[in-house]
C-alpha atoms as a PDB file:
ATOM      1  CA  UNK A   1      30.094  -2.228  10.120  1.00  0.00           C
ATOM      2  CA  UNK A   2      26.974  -1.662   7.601  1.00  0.00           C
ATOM      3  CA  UNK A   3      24.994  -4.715   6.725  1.00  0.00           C
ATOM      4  CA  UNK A   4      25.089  -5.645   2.653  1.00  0.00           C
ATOM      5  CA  UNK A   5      22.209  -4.687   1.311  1.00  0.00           C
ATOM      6  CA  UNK A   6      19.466  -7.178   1.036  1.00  0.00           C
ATOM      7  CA  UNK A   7      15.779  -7.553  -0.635  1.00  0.00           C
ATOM      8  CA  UNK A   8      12.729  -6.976   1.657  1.00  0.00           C
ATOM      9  CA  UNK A   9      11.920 -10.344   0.918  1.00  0.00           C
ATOM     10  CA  UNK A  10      13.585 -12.945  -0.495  1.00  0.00           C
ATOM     11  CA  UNK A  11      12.619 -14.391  -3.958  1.00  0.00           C
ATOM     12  CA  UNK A  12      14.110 -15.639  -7.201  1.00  0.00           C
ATOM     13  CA  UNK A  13      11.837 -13.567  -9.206  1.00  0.00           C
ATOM     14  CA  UNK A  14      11.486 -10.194  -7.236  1.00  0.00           C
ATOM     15  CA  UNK A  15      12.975  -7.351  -9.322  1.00  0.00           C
ATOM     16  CA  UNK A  16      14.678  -4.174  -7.151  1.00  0.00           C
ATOM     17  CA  UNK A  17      12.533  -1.188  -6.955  1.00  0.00           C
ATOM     18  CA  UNK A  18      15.098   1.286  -7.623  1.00  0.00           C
ATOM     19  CA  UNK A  19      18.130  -0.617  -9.898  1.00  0.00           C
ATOM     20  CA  UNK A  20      19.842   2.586 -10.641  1.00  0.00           C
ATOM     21  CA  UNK A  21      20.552   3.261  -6.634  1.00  0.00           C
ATOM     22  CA  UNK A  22      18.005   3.784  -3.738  1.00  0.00           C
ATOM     23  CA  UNK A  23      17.260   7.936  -3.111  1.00  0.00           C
ATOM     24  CA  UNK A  24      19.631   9.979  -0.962  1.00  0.00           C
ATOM     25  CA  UNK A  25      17.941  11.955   1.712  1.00  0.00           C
ATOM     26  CA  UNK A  26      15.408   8.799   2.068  1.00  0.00           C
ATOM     27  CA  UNK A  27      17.640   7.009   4.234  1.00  0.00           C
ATOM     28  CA  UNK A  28      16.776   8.537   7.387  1.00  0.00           C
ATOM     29  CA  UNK A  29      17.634   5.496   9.455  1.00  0.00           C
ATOM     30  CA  UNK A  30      18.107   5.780  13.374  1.00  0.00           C
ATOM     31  CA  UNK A  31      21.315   3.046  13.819  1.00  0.00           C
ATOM     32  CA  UNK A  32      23.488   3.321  10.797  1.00  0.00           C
ATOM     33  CA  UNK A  33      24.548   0.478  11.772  1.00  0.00           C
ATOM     34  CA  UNK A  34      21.582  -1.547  12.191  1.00  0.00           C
ATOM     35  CA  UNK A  35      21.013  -4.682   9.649  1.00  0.00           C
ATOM     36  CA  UNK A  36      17.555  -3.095   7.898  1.00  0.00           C
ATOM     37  CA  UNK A  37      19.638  -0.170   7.041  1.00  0.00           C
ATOM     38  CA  UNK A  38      20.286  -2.395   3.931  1.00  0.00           C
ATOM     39  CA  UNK A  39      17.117  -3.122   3.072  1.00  0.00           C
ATOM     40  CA  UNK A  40      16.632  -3.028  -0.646  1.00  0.00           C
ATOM     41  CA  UNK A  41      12.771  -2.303  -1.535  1.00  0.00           C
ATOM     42  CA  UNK A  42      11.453  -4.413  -4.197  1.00  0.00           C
ATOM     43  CA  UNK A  43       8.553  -5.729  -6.371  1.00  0.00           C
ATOM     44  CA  UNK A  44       7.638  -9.466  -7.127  1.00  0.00           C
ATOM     45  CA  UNK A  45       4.986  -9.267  -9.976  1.00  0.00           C
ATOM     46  CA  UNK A  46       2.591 -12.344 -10.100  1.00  0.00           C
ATOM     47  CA  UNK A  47       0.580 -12.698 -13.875  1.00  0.00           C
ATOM     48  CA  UNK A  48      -2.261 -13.643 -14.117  1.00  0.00           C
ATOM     49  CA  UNK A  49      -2.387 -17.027 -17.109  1.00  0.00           C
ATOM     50  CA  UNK A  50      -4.294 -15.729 -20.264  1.00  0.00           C
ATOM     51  CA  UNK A  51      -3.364 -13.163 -22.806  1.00  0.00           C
ATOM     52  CA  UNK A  52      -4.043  -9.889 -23.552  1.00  0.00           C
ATOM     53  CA  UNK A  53      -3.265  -6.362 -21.631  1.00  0.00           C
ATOM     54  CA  UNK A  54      -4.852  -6.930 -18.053  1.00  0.00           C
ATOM     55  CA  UNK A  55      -4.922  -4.862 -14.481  1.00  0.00           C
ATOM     56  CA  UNK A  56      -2.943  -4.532 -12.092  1.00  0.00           C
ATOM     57  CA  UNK A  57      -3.125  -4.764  -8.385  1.00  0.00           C
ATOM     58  CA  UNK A  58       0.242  -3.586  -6.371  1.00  0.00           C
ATOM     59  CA  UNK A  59      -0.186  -5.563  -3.252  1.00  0.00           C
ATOM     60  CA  UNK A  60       1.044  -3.666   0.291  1.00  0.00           C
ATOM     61  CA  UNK A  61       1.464  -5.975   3.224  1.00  0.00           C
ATOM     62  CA  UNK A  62       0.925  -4.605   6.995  1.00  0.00           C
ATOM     63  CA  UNK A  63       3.567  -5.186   9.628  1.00  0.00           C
ATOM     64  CA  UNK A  64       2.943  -1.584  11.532  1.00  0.00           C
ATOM     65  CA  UNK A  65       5.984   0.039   9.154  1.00  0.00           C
ATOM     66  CA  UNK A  66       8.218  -2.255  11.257  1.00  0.00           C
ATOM     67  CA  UNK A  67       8.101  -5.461   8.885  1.00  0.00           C
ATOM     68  CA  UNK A  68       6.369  -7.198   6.550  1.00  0.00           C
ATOM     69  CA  UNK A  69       3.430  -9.560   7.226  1.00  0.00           C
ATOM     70  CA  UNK A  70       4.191 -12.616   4.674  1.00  0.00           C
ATOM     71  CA  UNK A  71       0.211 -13.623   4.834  1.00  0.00           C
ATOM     72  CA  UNK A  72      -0.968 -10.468   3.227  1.00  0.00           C
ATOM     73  CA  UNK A  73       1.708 -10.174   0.408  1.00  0.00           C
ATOM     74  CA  UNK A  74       1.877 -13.272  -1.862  1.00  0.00           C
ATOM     75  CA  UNK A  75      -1.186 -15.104  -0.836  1.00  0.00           C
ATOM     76  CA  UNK A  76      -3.492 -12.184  -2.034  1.00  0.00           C
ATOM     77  CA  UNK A  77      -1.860 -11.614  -4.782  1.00  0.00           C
ATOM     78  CA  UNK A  78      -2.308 -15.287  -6.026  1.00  0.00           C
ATOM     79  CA  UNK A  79      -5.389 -14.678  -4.886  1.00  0.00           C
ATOM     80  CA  UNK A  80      -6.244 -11.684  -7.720  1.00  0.00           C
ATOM     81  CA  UNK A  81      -4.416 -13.605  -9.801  1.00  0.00           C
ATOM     82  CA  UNK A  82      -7.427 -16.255  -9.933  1.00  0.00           C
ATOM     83  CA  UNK A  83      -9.295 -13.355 -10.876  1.00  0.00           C
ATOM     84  CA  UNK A  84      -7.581 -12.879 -13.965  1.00  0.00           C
ATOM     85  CA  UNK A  85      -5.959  -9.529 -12.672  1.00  0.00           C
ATOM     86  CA  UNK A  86      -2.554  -9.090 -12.428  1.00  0.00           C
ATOM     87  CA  UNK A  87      -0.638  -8.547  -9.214  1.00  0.00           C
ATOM     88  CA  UNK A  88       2.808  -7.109  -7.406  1.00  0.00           C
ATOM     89  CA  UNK A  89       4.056  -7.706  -4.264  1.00  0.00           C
ATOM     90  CA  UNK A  90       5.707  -4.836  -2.912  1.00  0.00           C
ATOM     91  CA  UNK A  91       8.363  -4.867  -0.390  1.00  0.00           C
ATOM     92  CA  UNK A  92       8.398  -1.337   0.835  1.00  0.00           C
ATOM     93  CA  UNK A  93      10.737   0.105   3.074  1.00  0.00           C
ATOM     94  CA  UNK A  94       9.555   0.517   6.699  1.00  0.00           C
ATOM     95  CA  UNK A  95      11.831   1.665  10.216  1.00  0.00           C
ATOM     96  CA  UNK A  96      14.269   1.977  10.596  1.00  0.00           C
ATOM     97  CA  UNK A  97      13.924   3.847   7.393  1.00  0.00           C
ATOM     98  CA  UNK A  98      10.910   7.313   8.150  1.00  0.00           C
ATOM     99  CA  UNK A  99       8.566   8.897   6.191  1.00  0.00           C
ATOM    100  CA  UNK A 100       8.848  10.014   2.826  1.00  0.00           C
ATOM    101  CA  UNK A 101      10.621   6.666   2.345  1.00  0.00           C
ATOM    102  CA  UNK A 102       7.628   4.401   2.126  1.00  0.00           C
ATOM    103  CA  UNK A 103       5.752   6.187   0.228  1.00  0.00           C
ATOM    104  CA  UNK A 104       8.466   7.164  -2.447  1.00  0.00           C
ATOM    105  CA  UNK A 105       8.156   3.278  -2.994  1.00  0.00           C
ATOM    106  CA  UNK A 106       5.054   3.166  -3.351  1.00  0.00           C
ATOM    107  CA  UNK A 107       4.799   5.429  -5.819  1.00  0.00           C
ATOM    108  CA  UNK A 108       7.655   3.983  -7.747  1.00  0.00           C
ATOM    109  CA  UNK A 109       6.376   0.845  -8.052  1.00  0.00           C
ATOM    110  CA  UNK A 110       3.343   2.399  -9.427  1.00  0.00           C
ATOM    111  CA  UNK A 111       5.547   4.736 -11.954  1.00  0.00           C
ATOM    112  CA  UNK A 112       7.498   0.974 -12.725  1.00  0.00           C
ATOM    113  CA  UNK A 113       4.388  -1.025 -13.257  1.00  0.00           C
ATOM    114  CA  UNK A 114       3.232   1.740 -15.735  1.00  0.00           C
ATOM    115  CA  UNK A 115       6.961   1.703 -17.531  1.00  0.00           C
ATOM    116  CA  UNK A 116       7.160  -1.782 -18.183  1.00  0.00           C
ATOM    117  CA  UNK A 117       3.279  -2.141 -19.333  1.00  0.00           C
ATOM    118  CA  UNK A 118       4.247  -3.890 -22.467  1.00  0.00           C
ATOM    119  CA  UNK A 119       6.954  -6.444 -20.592  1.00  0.00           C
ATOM    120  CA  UNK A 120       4.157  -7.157 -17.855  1.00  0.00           C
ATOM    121  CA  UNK A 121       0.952  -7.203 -20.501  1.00  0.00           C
ATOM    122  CA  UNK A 122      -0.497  -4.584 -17.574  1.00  0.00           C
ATOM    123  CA  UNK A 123      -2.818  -2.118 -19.134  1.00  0.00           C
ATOM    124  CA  UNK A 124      -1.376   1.077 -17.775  1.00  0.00           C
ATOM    125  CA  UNK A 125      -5.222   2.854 -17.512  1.00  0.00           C
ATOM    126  CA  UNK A 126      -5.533   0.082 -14.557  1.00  0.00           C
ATOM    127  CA  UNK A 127      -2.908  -0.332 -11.776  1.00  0.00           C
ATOM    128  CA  UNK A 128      -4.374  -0.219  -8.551  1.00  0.00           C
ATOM    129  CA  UNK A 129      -3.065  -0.506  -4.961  1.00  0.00           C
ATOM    130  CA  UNK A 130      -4.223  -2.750  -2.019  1.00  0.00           C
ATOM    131  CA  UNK A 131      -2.944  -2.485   1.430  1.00  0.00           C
ATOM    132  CA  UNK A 132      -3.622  -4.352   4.912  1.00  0.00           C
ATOM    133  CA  UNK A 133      -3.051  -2.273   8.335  1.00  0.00           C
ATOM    134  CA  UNK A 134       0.376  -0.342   7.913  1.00  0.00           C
ATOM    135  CA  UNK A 135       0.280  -1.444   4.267  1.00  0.00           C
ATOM    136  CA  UNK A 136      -3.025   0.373   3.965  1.00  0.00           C
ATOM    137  CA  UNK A 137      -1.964   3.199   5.156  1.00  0.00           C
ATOM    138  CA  UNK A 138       0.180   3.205   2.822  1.00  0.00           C
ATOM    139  CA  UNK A 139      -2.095   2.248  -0.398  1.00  0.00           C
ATOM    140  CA  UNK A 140      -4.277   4.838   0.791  1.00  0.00           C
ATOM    141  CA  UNK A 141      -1.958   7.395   1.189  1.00  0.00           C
ATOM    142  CA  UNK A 142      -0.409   6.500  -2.538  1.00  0.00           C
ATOM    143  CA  UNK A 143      -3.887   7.320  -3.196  1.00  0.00           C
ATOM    144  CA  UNK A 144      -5.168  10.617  -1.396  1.00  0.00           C
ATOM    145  CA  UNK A 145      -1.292  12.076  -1.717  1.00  0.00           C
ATOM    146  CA  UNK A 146      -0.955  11.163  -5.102  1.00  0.00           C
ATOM    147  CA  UNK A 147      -0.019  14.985  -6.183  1.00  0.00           C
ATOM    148  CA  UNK A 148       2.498  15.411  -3.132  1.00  0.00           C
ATOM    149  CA  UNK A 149       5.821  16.151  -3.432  1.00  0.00           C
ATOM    150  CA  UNK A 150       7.714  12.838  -1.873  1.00  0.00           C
ATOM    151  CA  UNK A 151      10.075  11.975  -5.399  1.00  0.00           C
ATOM    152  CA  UNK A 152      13.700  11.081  -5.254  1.00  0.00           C
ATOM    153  CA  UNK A 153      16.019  13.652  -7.093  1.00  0.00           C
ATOM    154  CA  UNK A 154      16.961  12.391 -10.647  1.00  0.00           C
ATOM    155  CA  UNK A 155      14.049   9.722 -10.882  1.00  0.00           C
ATOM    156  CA  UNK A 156      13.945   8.787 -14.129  1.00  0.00           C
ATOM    157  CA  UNK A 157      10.831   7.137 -14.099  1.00  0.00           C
ATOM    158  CA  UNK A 158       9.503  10.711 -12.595  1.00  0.00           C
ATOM    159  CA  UNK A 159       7.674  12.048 -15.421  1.00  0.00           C
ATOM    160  CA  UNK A 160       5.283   8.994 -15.293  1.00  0.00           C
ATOM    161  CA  UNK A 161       1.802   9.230 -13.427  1.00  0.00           C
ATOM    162  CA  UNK A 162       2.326   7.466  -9.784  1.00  0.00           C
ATOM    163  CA  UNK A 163      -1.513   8.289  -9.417  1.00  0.00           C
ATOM    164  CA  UNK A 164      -2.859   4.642  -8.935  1.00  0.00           C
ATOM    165  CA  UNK A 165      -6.476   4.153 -11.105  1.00  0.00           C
ATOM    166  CA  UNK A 166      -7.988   2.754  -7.501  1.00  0.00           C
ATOM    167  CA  UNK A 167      -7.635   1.215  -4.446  1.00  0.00           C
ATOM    168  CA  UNK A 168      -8.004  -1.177  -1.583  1.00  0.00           C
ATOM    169  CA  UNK A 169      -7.823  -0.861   1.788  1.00  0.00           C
ATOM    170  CA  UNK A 170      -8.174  -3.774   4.511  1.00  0.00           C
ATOM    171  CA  UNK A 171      -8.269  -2.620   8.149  1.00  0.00           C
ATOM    172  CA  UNK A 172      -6.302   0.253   7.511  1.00  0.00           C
ATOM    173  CA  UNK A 173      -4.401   2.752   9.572  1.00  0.00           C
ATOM    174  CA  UNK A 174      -6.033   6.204   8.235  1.00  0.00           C
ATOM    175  CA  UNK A 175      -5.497   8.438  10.858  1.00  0.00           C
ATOM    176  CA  UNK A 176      -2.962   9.421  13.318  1.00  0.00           C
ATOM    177  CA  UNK A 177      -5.496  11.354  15.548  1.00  0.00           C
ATOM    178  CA  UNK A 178      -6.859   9.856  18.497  1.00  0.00           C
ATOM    179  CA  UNK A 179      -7.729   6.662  17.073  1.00  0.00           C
ATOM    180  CA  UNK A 180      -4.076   6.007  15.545  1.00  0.00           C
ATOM    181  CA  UNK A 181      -1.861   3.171  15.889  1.00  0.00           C
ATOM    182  CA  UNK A 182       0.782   4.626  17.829  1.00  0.00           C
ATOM    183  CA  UNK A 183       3.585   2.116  16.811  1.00  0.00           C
ATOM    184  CA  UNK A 184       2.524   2.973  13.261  1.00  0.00           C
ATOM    185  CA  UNK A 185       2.947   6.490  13.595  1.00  0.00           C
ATOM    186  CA  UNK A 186       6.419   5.813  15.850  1.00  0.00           C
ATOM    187  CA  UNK A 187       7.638   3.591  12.941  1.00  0.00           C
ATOM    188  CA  UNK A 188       6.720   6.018  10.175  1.00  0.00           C
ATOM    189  CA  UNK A 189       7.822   9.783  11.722  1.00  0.00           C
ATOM    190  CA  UNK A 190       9.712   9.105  14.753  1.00  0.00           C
ATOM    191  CA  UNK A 191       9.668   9.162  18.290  1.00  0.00           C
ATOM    192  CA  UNK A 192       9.022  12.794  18.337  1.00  0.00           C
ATOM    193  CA  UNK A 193       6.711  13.472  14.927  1.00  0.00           C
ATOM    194  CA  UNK A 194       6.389  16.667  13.356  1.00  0.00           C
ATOM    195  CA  UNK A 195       3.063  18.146  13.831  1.00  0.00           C
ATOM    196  CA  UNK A 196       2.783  19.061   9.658  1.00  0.00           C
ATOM    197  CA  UNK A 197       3.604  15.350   8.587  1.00  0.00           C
ATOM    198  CA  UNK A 198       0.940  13.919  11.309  1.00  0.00           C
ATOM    199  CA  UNK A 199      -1.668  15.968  10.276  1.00  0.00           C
ATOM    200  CA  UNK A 200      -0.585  15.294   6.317  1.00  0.00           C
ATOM    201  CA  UNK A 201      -0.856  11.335   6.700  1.00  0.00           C
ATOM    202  CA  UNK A 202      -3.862  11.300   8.700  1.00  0.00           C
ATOM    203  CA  UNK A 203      -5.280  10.561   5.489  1.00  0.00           C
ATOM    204  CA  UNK A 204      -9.395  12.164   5.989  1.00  0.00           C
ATOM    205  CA  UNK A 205      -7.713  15.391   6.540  1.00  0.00           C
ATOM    206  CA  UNK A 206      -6.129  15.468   3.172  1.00  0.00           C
ATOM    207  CA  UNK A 207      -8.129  13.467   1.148  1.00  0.00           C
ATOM    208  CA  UNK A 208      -9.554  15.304  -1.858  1.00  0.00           C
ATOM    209  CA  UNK A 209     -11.809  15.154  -4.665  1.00  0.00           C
ATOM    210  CA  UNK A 210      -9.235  13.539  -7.057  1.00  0.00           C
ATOM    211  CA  UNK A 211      -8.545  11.026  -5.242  1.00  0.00           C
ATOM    212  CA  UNK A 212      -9.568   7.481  -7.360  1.00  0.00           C
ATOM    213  CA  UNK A 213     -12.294   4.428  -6.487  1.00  0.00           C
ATOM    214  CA  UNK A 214     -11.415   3.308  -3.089  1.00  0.00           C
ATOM    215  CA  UNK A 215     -12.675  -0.469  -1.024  1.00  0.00           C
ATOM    216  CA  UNK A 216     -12.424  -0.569   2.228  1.00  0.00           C
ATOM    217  CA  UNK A 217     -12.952  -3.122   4.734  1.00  0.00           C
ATOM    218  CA  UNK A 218     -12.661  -3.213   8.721  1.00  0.00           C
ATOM    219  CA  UNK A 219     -14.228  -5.609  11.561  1.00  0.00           C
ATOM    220  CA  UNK A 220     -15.785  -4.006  14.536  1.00  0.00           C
ATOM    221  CA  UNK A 221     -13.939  -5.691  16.954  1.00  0.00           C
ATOM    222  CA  UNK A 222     -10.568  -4.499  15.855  1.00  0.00           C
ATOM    223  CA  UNK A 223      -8.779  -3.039  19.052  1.00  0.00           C
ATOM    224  CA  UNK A 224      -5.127  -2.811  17.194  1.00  0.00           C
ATOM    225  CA  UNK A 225      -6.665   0.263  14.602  1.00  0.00           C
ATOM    226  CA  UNK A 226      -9.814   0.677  15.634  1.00  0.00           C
ATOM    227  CA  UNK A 227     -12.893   0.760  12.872  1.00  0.00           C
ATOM    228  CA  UNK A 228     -13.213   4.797  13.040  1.00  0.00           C
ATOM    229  CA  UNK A 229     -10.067   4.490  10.725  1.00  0.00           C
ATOM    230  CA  UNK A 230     -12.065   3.355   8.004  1.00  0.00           C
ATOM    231  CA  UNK A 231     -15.196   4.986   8.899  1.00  0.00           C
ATOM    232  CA  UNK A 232     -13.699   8.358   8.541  1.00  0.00           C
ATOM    233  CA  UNK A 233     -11.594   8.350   5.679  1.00  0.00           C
ATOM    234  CA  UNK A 234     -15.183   7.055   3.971  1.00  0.00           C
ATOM    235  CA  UNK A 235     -16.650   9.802   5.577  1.00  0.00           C
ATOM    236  CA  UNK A 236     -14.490  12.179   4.190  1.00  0.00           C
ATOM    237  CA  UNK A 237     -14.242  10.621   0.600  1.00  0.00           C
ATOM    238  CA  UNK A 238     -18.265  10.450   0.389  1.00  0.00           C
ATOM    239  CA  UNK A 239     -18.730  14.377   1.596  1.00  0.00           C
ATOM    240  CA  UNK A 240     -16.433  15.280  -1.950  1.00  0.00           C
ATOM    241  CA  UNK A 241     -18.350  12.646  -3.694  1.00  0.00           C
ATOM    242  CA  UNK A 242     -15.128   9.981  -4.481  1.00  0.00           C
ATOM    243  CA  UNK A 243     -16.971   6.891  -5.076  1.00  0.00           C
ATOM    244  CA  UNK A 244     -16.099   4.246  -2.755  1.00  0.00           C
ATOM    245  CA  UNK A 245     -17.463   0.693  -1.094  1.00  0.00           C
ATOM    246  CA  UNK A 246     -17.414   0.718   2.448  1.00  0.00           C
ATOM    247  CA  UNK A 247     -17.534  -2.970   4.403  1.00  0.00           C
ATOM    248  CA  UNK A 248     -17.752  -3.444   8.330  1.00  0.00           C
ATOM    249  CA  UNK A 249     -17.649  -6.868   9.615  1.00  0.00           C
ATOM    250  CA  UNK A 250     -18.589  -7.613  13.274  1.00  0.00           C
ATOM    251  CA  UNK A 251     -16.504 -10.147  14.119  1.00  0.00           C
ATOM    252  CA  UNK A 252     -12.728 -10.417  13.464  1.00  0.00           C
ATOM    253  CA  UNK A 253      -9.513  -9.729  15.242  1.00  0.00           C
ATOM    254  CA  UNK A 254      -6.667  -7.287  13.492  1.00  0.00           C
ATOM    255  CA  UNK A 255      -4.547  -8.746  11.378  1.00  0.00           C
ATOM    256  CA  UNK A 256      -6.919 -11.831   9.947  1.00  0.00           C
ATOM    257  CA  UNK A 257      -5.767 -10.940   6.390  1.00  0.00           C
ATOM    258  CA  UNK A 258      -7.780 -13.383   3.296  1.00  0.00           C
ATOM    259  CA  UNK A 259      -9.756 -13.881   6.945  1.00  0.00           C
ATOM    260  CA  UNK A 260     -10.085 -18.123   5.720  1.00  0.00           C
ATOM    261  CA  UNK A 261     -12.930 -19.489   8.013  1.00  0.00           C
ATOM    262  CA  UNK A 262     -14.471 -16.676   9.400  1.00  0.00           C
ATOM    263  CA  UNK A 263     -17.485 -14.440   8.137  1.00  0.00           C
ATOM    264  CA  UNK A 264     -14.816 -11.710   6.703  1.00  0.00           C
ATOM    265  CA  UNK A 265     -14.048 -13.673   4.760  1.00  0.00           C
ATOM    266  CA  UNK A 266     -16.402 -12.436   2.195  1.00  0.00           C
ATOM    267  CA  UNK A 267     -14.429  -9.202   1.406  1.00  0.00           C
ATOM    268  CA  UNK A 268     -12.655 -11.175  -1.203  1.00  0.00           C
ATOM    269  CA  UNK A 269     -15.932 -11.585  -3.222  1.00  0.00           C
ATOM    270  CA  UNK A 270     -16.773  -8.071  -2.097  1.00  0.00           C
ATOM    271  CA  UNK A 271     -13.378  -6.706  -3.643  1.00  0.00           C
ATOM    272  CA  UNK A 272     -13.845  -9.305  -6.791  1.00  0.00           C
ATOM    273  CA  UNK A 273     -17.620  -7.905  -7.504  1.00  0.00           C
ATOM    274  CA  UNK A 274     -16.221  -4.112  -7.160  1.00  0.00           C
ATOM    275  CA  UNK A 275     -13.220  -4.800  -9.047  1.00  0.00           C
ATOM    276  CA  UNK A 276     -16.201  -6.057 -11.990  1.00  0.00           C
ATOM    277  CA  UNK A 277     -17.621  -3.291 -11.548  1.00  0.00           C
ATOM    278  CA  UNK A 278     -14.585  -0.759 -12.112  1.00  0.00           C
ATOM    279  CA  UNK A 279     -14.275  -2.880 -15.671  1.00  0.00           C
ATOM    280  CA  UNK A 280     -11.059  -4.841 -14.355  1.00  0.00           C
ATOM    281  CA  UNK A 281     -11.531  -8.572 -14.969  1.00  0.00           C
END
């Protein structure tokens, strides 16, 4: 018997991403049976106090498309709440659910954050995504493959932009070439991947010249997705000329997230001062 569905995560204030039915064809589950099967993606905003029209930062945790990391979801975004900048949690949809699935989320919660501007006081010329391991991956790839094809048939929320104005990634997964995460790519296309969707999401192959502001942050010692990840995708964004900040720390395990204690730690002001920069506090 199928499971009933449930939210990602559980919380009183987290709205469902897709109220008026989650997309046919996106439910590519292996196990129809299995519990996640029921999964029902969804976004829990947290506002920043103050008034006025302020960003927006849609916050993607990691979990290697197989779950959801709970110390890189609502921790940061309390954390760019402090900043005075808006912020969404997203619970995303990740295996037994495959590719497009995850990234159709992604880009609705960009398209929803953008409808309900005037509900959230979000200024809709600043929604940005920010993603940790699988989850930047993902923010990335809402970025680079913001013109792709990937939307649900009948979305009405279609005809908005699901282009975010920037984004973060922290250790991401970029690339599944030879310095992939294999239980990323497993997670996200299968057991048996097809060729044209590997080489599509490994994200310095596609990446091009309107692709927005991009942060990115790794540690050196990172043996889970190994520091080439980020190194290329900056490569690749500074040969079209995509401006970006690029951060390597020595030290630091995968996975560290706000990284409390150690010297990574410091990508938070990092992100804060670029964020300042991009006009978004």
């Amino acid at each position: 018997m199928s499971a009933t569905p449930k939210p990602v995560f559980s919380h009183p204030d987290a709205w469902p991403l897709w109220p008026e039915g989650i997309p046919l064809g996106a439910q590519d589950a292996a196990g129809a049976d299995d519990a996640r099967c029921g999964m029902v993606p969804c976004l829990l905003p947290v506002r920043a106090a103050g008034p006025g029209r302020r960003p927006l930062v849609i916050v993607c945790p990691g979990g290697g498309y197989g779950h959801h990391a709970a110390h890189e979801g609502l921790p940061v975004a309390q954390w760019l709440a402090g900043l005075g900048i808006h912020a969404a949690v997203l619970g995303y949809r990740v295996w037994p659910h495959h590719h497009p699935a995850p990234l159709q989320d992604a880009r609705r919660a960009i398209r929803t954050v953008r409808a309900r501007a005037d509900e959230l006081g979000v200024d809709p010329t600043r929604v940005g995504i920010l993603g940790f391991s699988a989850g930047g991956h993902l923010a990335c790839s809402a970025a680079v493959l913001h013109g792709c094809q990937a939307e649900a048939e009948g979305d009405p929320l279609a005809a908005v932009s699901a282009r975010p104005d920037a984004f973060l990634g922290c250790y991401p997964v970029v690339s599944f070439g030879p310095w992939r995460h294999d239980g990323s790519l497993r997670n996200l296309l299968g057991q048996e991947p097809d060729p044209a969707a590997q080489a599509m999401l490994s994200l310095e192959r596609s990446v091009d010249g309107t692709c927005p502001p991009g942060f990115l942050w790794h540690t050196a010692e990172d043996q889970a997705v190994p520091v080439q990840n980020s190194l290329m995708l900056a490569e690749a964004m500074a040969r079209l000329g995509v401006p970006l900040a690029l951060h390597v720390f020595p030290r630091g395990r995968h996975g560290i997230g706000m990284a409390d204690g150690m010297p990574a730690a410091a990508w938070t002001g990092l992100a804060a001062e670029w964020l300042l920069e991009l006009g978004w506090r």
